[in-house]
Protein backbone atom coordinates (compact mmCIF):
# COMPACT_ATOMS: atom_id res chain seq x y z
CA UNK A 1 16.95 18.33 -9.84
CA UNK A 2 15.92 15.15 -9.38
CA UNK A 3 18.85 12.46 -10.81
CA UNK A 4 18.02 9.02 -12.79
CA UNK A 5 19.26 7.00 -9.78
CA UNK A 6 16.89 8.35 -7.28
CA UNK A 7 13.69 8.39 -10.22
CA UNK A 8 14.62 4.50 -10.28
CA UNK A 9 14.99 4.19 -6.39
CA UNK A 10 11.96 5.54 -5.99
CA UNK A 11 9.75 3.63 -8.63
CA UNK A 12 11.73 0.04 -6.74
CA UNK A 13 10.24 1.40 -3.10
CA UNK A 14 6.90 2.15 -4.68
CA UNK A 15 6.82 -1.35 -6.34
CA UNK A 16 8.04 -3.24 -3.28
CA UNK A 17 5.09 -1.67 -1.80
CA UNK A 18 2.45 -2.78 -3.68
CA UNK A 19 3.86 -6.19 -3.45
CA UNK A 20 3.86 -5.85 0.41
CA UNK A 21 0.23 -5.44 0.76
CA UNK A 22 -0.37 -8.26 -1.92
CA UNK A 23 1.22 -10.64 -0.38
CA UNK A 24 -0.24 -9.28 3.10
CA UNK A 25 -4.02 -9.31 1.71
CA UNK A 26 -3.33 -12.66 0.38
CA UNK A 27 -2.20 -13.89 3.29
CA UNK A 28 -4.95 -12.87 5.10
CA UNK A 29 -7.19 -14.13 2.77
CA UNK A 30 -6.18 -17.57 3.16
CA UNK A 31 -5.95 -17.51 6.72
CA UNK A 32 -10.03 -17.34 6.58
CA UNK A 33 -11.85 -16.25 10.03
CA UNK A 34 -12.45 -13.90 11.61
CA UNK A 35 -8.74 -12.10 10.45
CA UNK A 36 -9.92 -12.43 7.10
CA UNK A 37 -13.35 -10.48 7.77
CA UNK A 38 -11.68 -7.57 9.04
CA UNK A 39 -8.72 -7.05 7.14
CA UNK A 40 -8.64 -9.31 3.93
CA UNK A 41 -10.96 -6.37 2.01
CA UNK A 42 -9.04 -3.00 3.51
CA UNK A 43 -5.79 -4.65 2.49
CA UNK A 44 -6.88 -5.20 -1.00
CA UNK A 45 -8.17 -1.65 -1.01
CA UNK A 46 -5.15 -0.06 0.23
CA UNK A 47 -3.16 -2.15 -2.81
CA UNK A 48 -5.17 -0.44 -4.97
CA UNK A 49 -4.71 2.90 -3.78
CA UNK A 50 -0.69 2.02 -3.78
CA UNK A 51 -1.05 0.66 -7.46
CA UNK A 52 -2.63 3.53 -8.70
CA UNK A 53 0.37 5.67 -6.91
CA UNK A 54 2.69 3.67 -8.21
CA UNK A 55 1.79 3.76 -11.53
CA UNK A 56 0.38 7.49 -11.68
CA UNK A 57 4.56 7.73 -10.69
CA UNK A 58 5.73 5.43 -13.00
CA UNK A 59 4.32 7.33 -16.16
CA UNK A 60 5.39 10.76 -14.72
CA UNK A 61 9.03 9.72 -14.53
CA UNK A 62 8.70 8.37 -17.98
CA UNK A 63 6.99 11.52 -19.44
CA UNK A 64 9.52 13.72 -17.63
CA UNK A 65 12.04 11.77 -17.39
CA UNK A 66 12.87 10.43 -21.49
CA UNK A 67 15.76 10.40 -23.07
């Protein structure tokens, strides 16, 4: 069974994710050029996709998870 410390473990590393590729799309964002072109848009897409993870697993581990 899955234990409270590795339901919050788990939530951190999906958060810290999402941040990741923020700061990464961001970055390349700013950078402008040709960089930017490429892989300012996938970036952004990919943080979605993580975001939506992330919080499709947040509200599961709240739902099964409750005290």
């Amino acid at each position: 069974m899955v234990t409270g410390t590795i339901v919050k473990i788990i939530s951190i590393v999906f958060l810290i994710i999402v941040g990741i590729v923020l700061i990464l799309g961001i970055g390349t964002l700013f950078k402008g050029g040709e960089t930017s072109k490429k892989y300012s848009n996938k970036l952004m897409q990919l943080r979605i996709i993580f975001q939506f993870i992330a919080i499709l697993a947040l509200v599961g581990f709240a739902y099964f998870f409750k005290d």
